[in-house]
C-alpha atoms as a PDB file:
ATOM      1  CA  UNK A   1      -7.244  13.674   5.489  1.00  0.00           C
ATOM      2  CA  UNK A   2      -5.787  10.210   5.586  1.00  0.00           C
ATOM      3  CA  UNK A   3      -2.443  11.684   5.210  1.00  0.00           C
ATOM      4  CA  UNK A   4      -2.413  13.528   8.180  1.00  0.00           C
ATOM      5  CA  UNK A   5      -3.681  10.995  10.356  1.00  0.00           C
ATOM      6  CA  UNK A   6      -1.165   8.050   8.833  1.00  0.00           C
ATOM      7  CA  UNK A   7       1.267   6.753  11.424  1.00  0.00           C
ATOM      8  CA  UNK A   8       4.927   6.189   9.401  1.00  0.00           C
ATOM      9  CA  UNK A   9       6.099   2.532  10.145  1.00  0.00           C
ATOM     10  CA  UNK A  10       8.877   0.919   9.225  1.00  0.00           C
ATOM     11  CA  UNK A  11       8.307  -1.678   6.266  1.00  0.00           C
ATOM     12  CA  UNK A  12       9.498  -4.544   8.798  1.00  0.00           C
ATOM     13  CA  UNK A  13       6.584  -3.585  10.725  1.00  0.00           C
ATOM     14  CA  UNK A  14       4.105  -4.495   8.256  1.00  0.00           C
ATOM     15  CA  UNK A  15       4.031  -7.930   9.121  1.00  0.00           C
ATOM     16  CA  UNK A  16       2.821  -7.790  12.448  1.00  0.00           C
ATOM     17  CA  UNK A  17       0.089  -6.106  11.483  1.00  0.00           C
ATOM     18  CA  UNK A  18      -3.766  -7.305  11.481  1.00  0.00           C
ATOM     19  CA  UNK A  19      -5.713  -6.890   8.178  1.00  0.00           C
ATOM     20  CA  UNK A  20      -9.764  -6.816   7.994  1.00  0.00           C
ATOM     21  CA  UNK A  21     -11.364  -8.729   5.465  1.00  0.00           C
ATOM     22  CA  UNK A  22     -13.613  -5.803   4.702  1.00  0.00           C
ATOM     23  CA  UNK A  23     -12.865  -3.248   1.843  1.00  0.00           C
ATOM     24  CA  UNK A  24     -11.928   0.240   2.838  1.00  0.00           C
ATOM     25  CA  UNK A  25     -14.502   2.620   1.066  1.00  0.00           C
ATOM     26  CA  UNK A  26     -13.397   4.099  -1.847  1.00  0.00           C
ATOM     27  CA  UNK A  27     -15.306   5.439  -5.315  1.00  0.00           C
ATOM     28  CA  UNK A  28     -14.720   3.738  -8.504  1.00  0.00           C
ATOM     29  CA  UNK A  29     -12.588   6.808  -9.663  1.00  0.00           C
ATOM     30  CA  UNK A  30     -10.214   6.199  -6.874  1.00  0.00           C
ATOM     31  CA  UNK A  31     -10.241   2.668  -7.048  1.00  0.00           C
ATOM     32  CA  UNK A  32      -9.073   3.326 -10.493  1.00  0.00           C
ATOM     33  CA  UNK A  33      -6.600   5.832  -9.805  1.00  0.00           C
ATOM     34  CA  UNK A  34      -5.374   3.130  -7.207  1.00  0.00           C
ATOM     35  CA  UNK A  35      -5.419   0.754  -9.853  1.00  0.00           C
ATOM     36  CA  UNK A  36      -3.150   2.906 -12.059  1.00  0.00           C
ATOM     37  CA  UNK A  37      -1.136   3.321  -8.791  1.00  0.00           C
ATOM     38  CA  UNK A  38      -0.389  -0.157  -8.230  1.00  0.00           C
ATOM     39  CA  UNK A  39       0.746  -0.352 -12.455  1.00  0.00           C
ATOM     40  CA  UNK A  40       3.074   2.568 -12.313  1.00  0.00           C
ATOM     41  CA  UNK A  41       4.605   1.736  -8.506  1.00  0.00           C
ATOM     42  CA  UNK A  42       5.589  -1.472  -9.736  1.00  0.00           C
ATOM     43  CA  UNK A  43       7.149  -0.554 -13.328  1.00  0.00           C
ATOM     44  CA  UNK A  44       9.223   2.022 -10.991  1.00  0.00           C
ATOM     45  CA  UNK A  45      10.294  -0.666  -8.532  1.00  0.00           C
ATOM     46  CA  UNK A  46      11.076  -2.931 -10.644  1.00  0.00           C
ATOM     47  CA  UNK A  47      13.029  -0.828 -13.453  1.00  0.00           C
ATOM     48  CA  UNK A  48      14.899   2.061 -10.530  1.00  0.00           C
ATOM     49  CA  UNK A  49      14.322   0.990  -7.474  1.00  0.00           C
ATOM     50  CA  UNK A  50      12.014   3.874  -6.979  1.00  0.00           C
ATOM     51  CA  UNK A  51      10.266   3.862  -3.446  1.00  0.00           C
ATOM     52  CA  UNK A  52       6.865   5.038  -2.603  1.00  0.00           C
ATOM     53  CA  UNK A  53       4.220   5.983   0.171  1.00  0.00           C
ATOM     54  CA  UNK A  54       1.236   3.474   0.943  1.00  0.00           C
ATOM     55  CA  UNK A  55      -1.493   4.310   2.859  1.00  0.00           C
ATOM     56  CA  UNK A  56      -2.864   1.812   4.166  1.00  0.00           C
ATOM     57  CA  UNK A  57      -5.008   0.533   6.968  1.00  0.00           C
ATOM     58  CA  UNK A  58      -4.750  -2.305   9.390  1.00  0.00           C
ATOM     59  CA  UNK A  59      -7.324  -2.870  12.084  1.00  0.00           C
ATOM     60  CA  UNK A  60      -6.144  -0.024  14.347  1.00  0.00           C
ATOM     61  CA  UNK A  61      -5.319   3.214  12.613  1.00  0.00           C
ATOM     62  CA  UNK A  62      -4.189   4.620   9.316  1.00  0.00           C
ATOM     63  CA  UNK A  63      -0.809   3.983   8.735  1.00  0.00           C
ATOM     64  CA  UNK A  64       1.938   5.264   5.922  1.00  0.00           C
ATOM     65  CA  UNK A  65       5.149   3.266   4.828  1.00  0.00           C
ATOM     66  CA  UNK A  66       7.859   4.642   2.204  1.00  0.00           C
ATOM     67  CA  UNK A  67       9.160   1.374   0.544  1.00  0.00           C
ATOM     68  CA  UNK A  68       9.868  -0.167  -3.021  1.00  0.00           C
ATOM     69  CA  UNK A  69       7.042  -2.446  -4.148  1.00  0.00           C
ATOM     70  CA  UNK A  70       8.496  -5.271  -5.760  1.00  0.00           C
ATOM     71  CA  UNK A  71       4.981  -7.536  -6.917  1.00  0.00           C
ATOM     72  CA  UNK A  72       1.488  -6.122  -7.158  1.00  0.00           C
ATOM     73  CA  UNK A  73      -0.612  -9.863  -7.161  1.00  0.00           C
ATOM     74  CA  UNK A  74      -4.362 -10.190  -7.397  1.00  0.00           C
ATOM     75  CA  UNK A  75      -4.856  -9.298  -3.705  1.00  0.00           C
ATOM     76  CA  UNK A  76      -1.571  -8.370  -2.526  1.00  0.00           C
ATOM     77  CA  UNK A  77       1.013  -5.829  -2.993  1.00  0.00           C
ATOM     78  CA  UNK A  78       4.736  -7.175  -2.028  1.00  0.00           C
ATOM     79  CA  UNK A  79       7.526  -5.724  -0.505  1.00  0.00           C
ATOM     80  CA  UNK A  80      10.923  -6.983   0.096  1.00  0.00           C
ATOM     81  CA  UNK A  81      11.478  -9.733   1.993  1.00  0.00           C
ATOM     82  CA  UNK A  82       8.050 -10.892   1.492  1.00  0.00           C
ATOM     83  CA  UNK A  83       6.067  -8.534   3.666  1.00  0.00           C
ATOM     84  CA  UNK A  84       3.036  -7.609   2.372  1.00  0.00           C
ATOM     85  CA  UNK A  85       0.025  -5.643   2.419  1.00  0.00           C
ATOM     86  CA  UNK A  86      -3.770  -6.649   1.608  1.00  0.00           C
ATOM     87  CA  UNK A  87      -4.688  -4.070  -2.046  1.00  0.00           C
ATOM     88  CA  UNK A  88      -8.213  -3.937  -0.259  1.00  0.00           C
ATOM     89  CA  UNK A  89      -6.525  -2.118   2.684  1.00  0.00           C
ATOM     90  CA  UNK A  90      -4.617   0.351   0.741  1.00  0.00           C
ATOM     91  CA  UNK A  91      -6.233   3.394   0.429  1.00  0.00           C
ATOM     92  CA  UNK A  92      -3.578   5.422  -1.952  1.00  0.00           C
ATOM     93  CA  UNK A  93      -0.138   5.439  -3.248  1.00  0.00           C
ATOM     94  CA  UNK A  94       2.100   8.398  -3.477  1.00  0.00           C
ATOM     95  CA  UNK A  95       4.772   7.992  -6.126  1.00  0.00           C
END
């Protein structure tokens, strides 16, 4: 469902964007799998360069960007140039 609605932005866009404080509502298996996610997304970043599709959500819409994460921090997940986007807003990762 979320994919379908998901605007694509640029990753440059990113940092205009408004984040809630509130957690999007997930289940514990897909916070998991998002968990694994975040692992894997950042081994391929780092080691090939390998981009990958966030959802995510700021405080208008659902929104996707295809980009390389290059740090996945206790609440954040970076992208180049130092954009980045709040893990409790993300609500998947496509790799």
């Amino acid at each position: 469902m979320i994919e379908q609605e998901a605007q694509l932005v640029q990753k440059e866009e990113v940092a205009n964007f408004s984040f809630p404080a509130d957690e999007i509502t997930l289940s514990d298996d897909e916070l998991s799998m998002r968990q694994l996610a975040f692992d894997r997304a950042i081994a391929l970043g780092n080691l090939e360069r390998h981009k990958v599709k966030i959802f995510f959500a700021d405080d208008k819409s659902y929104k996707v960007v295809d980009t390389t994460i290059w740090a996945v921090t206790e609440k954040y997940v970076v992208l180049k140039q130092g954009v980045v986007i709040p893990k409790h807003r993300i609500h998947k990762l496509e790799i």
